[in-house]
Protein backbone atom coordinates (compact mmCIF):
# COMPACT_ATOMS: atom_id res chain seq x y z
CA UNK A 1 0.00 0.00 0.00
CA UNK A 2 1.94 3.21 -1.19
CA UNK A 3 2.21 6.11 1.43
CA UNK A 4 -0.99 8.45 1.35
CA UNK A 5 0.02 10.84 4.18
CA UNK A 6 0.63 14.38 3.01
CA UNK A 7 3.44 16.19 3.89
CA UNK A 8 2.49 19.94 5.52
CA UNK A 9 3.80 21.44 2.49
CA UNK A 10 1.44 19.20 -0.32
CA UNK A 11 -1.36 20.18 2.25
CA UNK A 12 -0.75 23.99 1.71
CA UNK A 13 -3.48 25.74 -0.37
CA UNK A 14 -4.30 29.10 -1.32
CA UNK A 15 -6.15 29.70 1.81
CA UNK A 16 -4.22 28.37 4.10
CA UNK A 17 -0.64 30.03 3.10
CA UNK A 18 -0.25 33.27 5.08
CA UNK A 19 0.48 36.29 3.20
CA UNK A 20 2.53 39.31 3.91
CA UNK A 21 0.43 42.10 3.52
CA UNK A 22 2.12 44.77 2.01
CA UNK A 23 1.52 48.68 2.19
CA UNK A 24 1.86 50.74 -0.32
CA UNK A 25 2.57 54.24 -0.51
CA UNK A 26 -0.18 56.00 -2.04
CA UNK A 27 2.15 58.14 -4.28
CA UNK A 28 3.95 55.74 -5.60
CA UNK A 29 0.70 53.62 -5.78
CA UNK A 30 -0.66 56.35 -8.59
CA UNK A 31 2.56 56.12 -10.37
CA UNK A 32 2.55 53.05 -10.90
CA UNK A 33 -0.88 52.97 -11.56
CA UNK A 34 -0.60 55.61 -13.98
CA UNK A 35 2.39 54.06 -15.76
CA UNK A 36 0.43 50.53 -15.79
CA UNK A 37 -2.72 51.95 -17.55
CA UNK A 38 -0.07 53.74 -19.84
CA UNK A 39 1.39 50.15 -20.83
CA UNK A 40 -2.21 48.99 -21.11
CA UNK A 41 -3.11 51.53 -24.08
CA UNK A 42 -0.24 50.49 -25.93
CA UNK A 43 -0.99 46.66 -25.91
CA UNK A 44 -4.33 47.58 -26.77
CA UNK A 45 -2.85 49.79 -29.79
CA UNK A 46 -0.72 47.31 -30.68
CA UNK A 47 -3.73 44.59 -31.05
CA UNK A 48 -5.32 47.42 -33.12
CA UNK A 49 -2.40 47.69 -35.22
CA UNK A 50 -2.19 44.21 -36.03
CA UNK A 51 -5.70 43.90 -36.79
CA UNK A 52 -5.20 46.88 -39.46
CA UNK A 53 -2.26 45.03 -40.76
CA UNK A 54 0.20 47.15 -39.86
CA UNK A 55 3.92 46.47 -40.99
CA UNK A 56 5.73 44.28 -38.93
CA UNK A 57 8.52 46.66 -37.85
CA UNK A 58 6.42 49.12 -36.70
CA UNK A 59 4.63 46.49 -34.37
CA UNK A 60 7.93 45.31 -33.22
CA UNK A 61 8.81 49.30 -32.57
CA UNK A 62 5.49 49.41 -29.98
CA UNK A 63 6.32 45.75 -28.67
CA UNK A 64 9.61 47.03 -27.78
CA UNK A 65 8.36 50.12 -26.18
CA UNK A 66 5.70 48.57 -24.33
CA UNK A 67 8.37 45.95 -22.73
CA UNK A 68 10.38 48.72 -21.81
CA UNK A 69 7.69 50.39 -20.55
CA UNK A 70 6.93 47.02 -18.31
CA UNK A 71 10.78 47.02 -17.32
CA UNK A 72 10.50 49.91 -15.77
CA UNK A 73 7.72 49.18 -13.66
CA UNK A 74 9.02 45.91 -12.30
CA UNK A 75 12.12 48.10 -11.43
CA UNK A 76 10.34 50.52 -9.39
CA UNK A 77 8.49 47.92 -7.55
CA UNK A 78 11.89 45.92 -6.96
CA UNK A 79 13.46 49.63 -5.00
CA UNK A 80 10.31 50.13 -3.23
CA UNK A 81 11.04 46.23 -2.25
CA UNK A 82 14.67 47.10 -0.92
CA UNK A 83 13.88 50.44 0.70
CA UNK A 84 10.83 49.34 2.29
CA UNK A 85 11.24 45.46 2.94
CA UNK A 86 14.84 44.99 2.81
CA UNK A 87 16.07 48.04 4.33
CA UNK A 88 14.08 47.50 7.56
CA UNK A 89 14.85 43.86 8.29
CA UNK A 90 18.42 44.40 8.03
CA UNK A 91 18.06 47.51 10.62
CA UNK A 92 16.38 45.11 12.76
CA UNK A 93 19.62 42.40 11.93
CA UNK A 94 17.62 40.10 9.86
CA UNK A 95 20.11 39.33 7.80
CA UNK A 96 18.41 36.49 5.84
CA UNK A 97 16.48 38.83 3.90
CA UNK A 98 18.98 39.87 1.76
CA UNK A 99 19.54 36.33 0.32
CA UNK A 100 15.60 35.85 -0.24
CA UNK A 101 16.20 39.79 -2.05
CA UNK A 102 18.86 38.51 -4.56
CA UNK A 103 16.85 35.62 -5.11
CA UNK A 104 13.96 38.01 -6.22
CA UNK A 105 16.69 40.15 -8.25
CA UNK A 106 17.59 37.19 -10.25
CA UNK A 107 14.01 36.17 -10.94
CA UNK A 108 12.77 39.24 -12.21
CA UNK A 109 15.86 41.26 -13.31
C-alpha cells in the first residue's frame, strides 16, 4: 500500500498560506498605476495595429516600447522592495532577507 500521508507542504493551499500584507505608498501607488494603464493603451494599440495590418517593424517598434515600458515598472516595484522590505529587516539584523532579495533580483531582473 503506497504512502498516502501528506506532507504539511502538499497540504498547503491558497487559503491556508499566510500572506505578507504589504503597504503601499499611495504616491507611488498612482505612479505606478498611472504608468500601468499607460502600458495597457499600448498593448491595446498594438492589437489594433495588427488587426489593421500594420507592418511588422512598426509592431515590433510598440512591442519594444511597451516591454520597456513594463521594465520599468518591475524596477520601481523591486526599490520600493529594498527600501521598504529589505532596508528595515536588516536595521532590525535580519540578515536572511537579503539572500531571499537577490533571489527576487535574479528572478525578475
Amino acid at each position: 500500500m503506497a504512502n498516502t500521508k501528506k506532507t504539511k507542504e502538499e497540504t498547503k493551499t491558497p487559503e491556508t498560506v499566510e500572506k505578507k500584507k504589504y503597504y503601499w505608498v499611495e504616491e507611488d501607488t498612482k505612479v505606478l498605476r498611472t504608468r500601468l494603464n499607460r502600458v495597457t493603451g499600448q498593448l491595446k494599440g498594438i492589437v489594433n495595429m495588427i488587426d489593421e495590418g500594420r507592418p511588422y517593424e512598426d509592431v515590433l517598434i510598440q512591442l519594444s516600447s511597451s516591454y520597456k515600458s513594463i521594465r520599468s515598472v518591475t524596477n520601481m516595484i523591486l526599490c520600493n522592495h529594498l527600501i521598504d522590505c529589505v532596508k528595515k529587516s536588516v536595521t532590525q539584523g535580519k540578515y536572511d532577507v537579503l539572500e531571499e532579495a537577490m533571489e527576487i533580483f535574479k528572478r525578475y531582473q
